[in-house]
PDB file of N, CA and C in Angstrom:
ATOM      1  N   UNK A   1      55.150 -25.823   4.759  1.00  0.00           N
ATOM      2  CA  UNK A   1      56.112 -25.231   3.849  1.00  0.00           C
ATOM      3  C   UNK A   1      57.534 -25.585   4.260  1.00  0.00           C
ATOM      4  N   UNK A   2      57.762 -25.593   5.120  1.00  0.00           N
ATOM      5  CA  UNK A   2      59.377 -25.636   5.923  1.00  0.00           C
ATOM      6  C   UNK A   2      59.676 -27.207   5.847  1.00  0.00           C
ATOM      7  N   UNK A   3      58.258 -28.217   5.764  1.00  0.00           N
ATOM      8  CA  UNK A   3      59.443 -29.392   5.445  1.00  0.00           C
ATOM      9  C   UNK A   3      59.501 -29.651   4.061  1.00  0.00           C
ATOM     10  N   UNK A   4      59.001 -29.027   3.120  1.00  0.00           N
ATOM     11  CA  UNK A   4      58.910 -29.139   1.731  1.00  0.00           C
ATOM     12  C   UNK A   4      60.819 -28.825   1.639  1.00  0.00           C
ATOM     13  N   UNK A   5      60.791 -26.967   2.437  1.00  0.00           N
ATOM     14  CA  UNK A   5      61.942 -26.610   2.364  1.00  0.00           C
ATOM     15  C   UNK A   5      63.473 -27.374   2.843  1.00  0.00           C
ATOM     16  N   UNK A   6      63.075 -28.576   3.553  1.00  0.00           N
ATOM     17  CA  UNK A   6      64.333 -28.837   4.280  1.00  0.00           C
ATOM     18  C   UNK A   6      64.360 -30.687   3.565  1.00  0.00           C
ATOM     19  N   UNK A   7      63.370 -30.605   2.949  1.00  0.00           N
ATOM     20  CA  UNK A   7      63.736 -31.867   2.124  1.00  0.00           C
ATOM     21  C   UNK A   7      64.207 -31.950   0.431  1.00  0.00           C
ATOM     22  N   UNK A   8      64.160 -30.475   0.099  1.00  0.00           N
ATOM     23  CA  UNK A   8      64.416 -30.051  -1.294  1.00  0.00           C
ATOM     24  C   UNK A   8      66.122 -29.355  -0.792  1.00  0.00           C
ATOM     25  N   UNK A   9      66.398 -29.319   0.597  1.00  0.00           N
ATOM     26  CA  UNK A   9      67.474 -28.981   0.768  1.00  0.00           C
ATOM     27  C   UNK A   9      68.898 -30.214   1.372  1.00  0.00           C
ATOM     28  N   UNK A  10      68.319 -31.103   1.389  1.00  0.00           N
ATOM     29  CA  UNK A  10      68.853 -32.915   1.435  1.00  0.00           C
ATOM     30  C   UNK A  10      67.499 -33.658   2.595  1.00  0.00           C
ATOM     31  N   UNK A  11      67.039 -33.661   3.400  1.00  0.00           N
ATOM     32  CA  UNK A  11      66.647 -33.702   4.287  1.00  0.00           C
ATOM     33  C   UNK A  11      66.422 -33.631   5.442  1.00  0.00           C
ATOM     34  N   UNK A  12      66.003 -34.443   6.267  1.00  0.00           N
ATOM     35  CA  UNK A  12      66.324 -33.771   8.132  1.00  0.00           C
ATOM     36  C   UNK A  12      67.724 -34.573   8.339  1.00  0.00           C
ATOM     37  N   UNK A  13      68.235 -35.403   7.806  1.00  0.00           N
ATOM     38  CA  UNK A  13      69.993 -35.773   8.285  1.00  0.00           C
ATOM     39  C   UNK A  13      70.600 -34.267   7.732  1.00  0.00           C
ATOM     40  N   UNK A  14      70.829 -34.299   6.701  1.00  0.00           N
ATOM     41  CA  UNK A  14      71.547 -32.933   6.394  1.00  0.00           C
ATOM     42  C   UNK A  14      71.364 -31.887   6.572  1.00  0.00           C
ATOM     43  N   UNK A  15      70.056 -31.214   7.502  1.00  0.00           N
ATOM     44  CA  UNK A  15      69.585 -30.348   7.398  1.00  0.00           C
ATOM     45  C   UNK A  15      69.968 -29.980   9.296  1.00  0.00           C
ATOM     46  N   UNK A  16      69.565 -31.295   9.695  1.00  0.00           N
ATOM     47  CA  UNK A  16      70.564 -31.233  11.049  1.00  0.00           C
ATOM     48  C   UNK A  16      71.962 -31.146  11.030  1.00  0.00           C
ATOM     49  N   UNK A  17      72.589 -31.315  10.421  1.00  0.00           N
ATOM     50  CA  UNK A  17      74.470 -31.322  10.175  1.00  0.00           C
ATOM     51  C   UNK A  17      74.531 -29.627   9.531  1.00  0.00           C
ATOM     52  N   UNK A  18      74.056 -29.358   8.853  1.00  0.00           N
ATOM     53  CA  UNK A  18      74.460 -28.004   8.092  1.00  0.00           C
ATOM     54  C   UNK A  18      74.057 -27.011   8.650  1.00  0.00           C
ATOM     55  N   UNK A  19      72.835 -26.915   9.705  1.00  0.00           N
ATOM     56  CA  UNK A  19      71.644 -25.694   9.714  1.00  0.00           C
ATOM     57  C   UNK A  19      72.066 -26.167  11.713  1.00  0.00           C
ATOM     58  N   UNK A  20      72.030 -25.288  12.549  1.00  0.00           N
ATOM     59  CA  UNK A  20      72.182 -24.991  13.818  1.00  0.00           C
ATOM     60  C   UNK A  20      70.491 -25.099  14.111  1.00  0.00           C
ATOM     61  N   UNK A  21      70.049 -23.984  13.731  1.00  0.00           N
ATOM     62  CA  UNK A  21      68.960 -23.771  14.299  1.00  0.00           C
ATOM     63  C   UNK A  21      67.633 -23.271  12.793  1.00  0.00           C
ATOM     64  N   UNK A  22      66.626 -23.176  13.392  1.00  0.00           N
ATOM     65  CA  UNK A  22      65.534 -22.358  12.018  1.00  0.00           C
ATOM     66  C   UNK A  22      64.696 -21.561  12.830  1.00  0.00           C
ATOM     67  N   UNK A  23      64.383 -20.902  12.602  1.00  0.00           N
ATOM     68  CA  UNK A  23      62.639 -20.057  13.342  1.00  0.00           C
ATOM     69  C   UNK A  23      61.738 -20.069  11.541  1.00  0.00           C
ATOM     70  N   UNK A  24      60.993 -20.253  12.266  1.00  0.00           N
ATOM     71  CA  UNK A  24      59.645 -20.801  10.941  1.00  0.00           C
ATOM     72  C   UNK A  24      58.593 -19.962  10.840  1.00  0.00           C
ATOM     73  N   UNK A  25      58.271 -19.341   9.750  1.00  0.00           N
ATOM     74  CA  UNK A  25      57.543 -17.996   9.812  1.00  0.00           C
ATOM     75  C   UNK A  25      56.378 -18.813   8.395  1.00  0.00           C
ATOM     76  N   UNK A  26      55.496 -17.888   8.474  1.00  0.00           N
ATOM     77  CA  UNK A  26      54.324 -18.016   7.937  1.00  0.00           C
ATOM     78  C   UNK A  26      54.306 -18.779   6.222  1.00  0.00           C
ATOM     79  N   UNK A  27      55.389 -17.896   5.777  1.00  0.00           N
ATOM     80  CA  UNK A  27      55.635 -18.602   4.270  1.00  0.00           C
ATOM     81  C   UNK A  27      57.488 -18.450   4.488  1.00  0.00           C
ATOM     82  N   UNK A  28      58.629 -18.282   5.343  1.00  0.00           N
ATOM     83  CA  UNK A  28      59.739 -18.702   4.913  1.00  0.00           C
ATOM     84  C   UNK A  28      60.097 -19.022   6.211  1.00  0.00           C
ATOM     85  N   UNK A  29      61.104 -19.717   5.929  1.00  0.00           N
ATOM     86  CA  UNK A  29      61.940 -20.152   6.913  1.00  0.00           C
ATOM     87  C   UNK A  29      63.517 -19.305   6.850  1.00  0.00           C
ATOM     88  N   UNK A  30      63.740 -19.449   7.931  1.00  0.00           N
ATOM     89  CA  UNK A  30      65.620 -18.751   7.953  1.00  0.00           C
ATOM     90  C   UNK A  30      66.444 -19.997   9.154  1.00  0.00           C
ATOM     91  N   UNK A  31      67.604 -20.192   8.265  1.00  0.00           N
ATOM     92  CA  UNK A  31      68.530 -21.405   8.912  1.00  0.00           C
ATOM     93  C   UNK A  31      69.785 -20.338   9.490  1.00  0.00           C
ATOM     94  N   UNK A  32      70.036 -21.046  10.644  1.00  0.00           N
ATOM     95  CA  UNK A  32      71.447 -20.501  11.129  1.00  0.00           C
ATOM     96  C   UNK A  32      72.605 -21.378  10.673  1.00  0.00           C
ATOM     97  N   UNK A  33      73.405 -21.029  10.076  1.00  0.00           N
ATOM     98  CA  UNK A  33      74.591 -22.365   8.893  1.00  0.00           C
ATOM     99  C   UNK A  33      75.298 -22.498  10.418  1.00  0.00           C
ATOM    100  N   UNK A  34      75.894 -23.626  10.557  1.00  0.00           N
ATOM    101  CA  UNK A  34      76.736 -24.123  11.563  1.00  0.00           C
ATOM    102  C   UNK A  34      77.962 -23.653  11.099  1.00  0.00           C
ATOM    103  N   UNK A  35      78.347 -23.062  12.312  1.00  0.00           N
ATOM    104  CA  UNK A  35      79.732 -22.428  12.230  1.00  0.00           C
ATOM    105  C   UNK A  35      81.181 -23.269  11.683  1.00  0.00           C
ATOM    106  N   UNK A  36      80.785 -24.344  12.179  1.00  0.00           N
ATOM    107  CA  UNK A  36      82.146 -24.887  12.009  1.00  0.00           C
ATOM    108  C   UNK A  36      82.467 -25.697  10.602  1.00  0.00           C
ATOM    109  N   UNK A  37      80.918 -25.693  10.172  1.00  0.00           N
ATOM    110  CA  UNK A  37      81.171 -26.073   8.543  1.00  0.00           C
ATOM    111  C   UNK A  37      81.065 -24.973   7.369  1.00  0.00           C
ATOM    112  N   UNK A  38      80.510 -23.867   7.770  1.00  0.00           N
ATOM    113  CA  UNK A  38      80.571 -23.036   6.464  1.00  0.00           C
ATOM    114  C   UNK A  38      81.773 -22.818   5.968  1.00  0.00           C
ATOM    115  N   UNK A  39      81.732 -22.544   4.597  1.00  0.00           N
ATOM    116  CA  UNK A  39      83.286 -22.363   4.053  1.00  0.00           C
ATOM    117  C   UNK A  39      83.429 -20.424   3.770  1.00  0.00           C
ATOM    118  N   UNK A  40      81.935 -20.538   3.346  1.00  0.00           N
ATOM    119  CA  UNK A  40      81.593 -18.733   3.517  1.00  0.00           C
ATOM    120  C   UNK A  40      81.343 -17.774   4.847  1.00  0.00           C
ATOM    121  N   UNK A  41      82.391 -17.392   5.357  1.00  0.00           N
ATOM    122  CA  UNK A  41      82.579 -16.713   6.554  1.00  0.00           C
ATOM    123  C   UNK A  41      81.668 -15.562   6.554  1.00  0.00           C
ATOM    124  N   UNK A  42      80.853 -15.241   5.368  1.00  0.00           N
ATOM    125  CA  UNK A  42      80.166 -13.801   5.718  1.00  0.00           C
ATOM    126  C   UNK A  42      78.550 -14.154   5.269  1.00  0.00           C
ATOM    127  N   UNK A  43      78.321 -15.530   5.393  1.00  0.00           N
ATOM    128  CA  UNK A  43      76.847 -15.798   5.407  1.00  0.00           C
ATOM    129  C   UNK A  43      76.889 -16.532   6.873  1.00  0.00           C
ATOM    130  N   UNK A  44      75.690 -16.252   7.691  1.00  0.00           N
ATOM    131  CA  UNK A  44      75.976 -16.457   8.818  1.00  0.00           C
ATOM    132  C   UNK A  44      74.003 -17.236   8.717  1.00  0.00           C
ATOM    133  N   UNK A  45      73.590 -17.260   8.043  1.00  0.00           N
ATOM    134  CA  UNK A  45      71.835 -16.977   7.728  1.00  0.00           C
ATOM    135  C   UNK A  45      71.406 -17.433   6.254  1.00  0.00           C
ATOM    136  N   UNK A  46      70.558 -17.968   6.334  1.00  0.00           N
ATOM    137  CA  UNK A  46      69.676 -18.760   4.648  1.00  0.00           C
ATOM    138  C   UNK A  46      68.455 -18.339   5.266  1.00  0.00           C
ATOM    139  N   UNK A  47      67.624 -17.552   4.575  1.00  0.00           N
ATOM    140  CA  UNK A  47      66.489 -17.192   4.668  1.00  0.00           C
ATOM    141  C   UNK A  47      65.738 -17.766   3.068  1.00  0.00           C
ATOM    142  N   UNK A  48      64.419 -18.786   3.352  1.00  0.00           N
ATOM    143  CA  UNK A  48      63.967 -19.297   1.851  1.00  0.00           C
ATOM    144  C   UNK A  48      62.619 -18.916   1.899  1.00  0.00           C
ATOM    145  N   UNK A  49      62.108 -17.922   1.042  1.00  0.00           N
ATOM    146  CA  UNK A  49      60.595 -17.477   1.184  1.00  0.00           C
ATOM    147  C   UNK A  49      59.767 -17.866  -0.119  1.00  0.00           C
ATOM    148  N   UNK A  50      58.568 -18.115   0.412  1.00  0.00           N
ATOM    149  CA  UNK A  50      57.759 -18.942  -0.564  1.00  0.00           C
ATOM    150  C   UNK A  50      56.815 -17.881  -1.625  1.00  0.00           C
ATOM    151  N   UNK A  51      57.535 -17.907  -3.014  1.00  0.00           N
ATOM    152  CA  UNK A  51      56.512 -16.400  -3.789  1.00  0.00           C
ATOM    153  C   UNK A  51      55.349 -16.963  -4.307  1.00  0.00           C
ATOM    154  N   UNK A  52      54.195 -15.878  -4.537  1.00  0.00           N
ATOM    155  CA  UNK A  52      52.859 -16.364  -5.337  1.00  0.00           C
ATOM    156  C   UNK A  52      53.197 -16.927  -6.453  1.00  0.00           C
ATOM    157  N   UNK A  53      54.395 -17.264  -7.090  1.00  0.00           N
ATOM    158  CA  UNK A  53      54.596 -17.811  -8.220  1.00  0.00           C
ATOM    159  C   UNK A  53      54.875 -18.761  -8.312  1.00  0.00           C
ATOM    160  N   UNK A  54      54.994 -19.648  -6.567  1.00  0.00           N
ATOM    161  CA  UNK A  54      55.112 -21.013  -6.680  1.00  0.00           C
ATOM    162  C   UNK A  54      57.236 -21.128  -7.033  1.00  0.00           C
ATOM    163  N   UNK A  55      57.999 -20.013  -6.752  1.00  0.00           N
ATOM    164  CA  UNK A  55      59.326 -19.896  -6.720  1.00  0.00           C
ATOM    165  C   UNK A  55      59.544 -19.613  -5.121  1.00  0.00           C
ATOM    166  N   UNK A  56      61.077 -19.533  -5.273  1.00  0.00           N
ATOM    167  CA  UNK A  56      61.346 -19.190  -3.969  1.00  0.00           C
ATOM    168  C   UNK A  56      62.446 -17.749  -3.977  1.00  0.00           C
ATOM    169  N   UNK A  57      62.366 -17.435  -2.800  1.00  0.00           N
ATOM    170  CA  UNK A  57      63.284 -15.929  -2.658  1.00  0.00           C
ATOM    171  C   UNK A  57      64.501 -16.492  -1.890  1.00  0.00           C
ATOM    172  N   UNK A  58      65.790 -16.482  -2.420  1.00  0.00           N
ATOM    173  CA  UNK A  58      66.468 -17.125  -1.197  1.00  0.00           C
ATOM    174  C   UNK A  58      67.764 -16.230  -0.407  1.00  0.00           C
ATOM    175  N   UNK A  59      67.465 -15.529   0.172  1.00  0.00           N
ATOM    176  CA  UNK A  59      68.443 -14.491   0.954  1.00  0.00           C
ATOM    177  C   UNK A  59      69.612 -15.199   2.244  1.00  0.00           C
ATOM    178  N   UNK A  60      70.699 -14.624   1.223  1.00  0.00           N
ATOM    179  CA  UNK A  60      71.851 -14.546   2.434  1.00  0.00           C
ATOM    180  C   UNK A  60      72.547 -13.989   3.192  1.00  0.00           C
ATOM    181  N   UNK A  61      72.288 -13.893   4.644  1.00  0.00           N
ATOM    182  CA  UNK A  61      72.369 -12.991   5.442  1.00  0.00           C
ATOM    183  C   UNK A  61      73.830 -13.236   6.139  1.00  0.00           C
ATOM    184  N   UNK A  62      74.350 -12.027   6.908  1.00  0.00           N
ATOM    185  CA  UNK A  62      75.295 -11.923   7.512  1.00  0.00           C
ATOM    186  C   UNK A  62      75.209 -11.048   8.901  1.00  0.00           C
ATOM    187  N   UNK A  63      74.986 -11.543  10.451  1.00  0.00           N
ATOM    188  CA  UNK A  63      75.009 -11.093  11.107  1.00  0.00           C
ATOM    189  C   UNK A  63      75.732 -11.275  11.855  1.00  0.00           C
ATOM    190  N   UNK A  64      76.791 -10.057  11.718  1.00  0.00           N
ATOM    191  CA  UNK A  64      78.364  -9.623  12.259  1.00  0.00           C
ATOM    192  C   UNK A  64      78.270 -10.429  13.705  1.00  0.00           C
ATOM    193  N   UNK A  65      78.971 -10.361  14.371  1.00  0.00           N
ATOM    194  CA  UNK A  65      79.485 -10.620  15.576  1.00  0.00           C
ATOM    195  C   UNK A  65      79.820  -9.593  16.593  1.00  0.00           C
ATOM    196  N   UNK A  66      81.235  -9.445  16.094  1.00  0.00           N
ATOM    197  CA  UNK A  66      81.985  -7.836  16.248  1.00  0.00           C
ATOM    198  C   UNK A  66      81.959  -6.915  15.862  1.00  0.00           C
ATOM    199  N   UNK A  67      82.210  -5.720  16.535  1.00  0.00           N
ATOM    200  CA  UNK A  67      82.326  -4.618  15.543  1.00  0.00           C
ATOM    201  C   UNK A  67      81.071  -3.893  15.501  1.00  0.00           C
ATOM    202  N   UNK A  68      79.802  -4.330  15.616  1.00  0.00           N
ATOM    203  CA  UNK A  68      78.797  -3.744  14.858  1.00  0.00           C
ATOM    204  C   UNK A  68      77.582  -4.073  15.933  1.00  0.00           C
ATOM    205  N   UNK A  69      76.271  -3.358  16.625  1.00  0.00           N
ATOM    206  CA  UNK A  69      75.503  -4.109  17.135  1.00  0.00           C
ATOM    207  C   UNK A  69      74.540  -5.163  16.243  1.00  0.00           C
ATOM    208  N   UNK A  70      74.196  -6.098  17.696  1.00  0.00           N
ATOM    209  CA  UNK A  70      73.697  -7.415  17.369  1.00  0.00           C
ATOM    210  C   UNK A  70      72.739  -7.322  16.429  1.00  0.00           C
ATOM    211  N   UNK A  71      71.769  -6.313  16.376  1.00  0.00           N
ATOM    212  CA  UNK A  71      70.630  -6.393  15.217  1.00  0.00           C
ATOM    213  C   UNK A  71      71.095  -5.860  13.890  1.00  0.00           C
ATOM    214  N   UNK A  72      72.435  -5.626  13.636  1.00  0.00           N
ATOM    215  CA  UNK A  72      73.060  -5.357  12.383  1.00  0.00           C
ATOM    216  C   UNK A  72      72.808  -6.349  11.502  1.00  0.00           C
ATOM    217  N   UNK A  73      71.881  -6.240  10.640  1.00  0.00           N
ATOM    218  CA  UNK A  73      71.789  -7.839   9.456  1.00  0.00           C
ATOM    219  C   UNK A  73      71.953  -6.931   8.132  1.00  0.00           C
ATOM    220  N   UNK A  74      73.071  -8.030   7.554  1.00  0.00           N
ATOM    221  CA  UNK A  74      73.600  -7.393   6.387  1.00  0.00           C
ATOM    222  C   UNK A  74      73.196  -8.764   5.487  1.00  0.00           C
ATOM    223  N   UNK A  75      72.436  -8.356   4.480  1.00  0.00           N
ATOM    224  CA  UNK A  75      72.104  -9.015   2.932  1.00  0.00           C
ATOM    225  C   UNK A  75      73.192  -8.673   2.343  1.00  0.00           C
ATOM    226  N   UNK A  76      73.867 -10.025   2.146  1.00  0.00           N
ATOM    227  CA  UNK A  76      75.085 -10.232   1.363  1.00  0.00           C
ATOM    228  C   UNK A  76      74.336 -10.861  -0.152  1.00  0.00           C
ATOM    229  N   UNK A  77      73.193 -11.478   0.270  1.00  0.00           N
ATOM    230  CA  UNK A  77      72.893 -11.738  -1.857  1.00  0.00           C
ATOM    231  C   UNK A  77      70.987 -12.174  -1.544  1.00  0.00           C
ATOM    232  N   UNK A  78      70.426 -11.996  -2.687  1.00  0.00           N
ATOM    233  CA  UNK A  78      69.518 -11.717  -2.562  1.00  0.00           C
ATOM    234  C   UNK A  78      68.976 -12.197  -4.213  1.00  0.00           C
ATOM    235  N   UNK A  79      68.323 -13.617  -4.443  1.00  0.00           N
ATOM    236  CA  UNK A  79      68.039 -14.290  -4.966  1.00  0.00           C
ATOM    237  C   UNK A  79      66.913 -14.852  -5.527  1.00  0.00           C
ATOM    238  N   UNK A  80      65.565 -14.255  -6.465  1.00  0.00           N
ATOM    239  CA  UNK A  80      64.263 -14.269  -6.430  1.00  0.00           C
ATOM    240  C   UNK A  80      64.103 -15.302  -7.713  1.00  0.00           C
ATOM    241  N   UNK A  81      63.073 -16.143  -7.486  1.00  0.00           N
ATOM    242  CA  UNK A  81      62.514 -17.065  -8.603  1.00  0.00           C
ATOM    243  C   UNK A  81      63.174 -18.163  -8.444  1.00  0.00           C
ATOM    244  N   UNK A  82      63.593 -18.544  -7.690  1.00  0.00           N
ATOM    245  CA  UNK A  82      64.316 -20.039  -8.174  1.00  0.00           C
ATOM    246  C   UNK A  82      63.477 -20.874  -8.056  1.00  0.00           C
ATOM    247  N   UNK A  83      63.466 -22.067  -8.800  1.00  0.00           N
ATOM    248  CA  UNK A  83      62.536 -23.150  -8.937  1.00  0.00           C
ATOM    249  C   UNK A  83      63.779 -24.293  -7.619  1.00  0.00           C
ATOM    250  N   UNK A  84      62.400 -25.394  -7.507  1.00  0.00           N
ATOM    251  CA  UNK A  84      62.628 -25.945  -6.795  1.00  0.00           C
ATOM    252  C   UNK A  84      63.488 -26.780  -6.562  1.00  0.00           C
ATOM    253  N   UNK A  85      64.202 -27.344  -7.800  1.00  0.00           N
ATOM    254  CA  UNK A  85      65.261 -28.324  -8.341  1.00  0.00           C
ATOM    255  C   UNK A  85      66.758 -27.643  -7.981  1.00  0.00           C
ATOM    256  N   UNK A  86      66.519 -26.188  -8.486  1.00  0.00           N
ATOM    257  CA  UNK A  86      67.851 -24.984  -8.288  1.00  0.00           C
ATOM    258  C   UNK A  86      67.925 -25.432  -6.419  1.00  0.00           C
ATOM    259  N   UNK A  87      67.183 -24.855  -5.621  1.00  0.00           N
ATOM    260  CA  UNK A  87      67.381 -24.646  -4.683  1.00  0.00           C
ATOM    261  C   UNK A  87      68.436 -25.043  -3.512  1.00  0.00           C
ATOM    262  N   UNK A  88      68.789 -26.768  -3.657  1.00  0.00           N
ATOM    263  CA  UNK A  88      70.072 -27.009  -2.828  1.00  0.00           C
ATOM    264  C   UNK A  88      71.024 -26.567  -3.480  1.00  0.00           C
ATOM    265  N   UNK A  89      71.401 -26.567  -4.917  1.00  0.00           N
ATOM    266  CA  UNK A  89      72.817 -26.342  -5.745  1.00  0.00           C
ATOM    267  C   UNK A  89      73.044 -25.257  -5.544  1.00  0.00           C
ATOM    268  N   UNK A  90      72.328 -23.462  -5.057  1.00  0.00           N
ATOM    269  CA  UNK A  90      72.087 -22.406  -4.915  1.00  0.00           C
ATOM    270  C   UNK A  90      72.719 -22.055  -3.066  1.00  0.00           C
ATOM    271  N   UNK A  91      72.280 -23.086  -2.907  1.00  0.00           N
ATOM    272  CA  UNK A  91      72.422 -22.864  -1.267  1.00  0.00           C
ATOM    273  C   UNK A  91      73.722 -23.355  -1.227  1.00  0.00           C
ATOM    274  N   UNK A  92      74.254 -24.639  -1.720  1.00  0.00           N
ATOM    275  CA  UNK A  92      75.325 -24.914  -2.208  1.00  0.00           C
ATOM    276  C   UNK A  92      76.339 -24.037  -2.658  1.00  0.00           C
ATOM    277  N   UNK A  93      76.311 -23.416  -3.002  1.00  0.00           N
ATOM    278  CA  UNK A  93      77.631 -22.738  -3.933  1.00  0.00           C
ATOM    279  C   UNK A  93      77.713 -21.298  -3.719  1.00  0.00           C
ATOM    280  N   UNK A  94      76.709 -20.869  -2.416  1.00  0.00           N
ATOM    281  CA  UNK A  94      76.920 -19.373  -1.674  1.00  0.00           C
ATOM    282  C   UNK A  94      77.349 -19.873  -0.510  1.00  0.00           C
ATOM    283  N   UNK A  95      77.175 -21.084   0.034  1.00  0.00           N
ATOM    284  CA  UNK A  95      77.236 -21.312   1.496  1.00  0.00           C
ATOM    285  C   UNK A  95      78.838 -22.257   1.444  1.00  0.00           C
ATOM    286  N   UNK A  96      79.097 -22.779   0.145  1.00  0.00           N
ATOM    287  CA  UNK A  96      80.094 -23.364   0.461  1.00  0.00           C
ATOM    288  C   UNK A  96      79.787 -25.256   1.396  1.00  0.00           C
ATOM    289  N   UNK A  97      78.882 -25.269   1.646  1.00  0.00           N
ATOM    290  CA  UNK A  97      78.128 -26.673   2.055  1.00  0.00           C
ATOM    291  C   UNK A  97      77.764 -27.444   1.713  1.00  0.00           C
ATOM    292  N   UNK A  98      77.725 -28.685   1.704  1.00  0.00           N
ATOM    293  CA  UNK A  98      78.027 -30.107   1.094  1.00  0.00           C
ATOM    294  C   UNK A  98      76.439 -30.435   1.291  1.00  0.00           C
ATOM    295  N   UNK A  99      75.600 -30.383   0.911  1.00  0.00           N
ATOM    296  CA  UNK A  99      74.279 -31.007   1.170  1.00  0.00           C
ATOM    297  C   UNK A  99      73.791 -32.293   0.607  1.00  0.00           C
ATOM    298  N   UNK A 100      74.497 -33.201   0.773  1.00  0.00           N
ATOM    299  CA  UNK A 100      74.322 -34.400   0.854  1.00  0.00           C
ATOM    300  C   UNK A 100      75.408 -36.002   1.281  1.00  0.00           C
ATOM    301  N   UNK A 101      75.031 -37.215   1.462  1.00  0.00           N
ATOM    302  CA  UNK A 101      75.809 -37.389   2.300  1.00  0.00           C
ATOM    303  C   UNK A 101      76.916 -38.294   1.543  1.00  0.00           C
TER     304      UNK A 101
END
């Protein structure tokens, strides 16, 4: 599932430039956005989960820094059904990130 996800999202070049890190779970994956390129300061997290409908769920997370303890995760948007074509332009235009080269 996760390389379906990271090649519908430019591929492994862009997916290494945009995304820090991933932990890979059973049906979604969650990306850590690289700090020094996001343009959206309060998504810190792309979480993309795979629904029985053959869509995806795509959640954007924000986990503070300061201020707040570390397991504070704040859902800043929260995104169900998108087809597969939507999915980089979506990630695109919450994240502020150029996904392609």
């Amino acid at each position: 599932m996760h390389e379906t996800v990271i090649s519908q999202l430019g591929g492994q070049k862009i997916f290494a430039m945009a995304f820090n890190r991933a932990v890979y779970g059973e049906a979604d994956v969650t990306f850590h956005v690289a700090p020094r390129l996001k343009a959206n300061d309060s998504i810190s997290h792309v979480r993309v989960s795979l629904l029985p409908s053959d869509t995806y769920r795509v959640e954007f997370i924000s986990i503070p820094k300061r201020g707040v303890r570390k397991w504070d995760v704040i859902t800043v948007d929260d995104v169900s059904f998108v087809h597969a074509g939507s999915l980089k332009h979506l990630v695109e235009n919450r994240t502020g990130l150029r996904l392609s080269l």
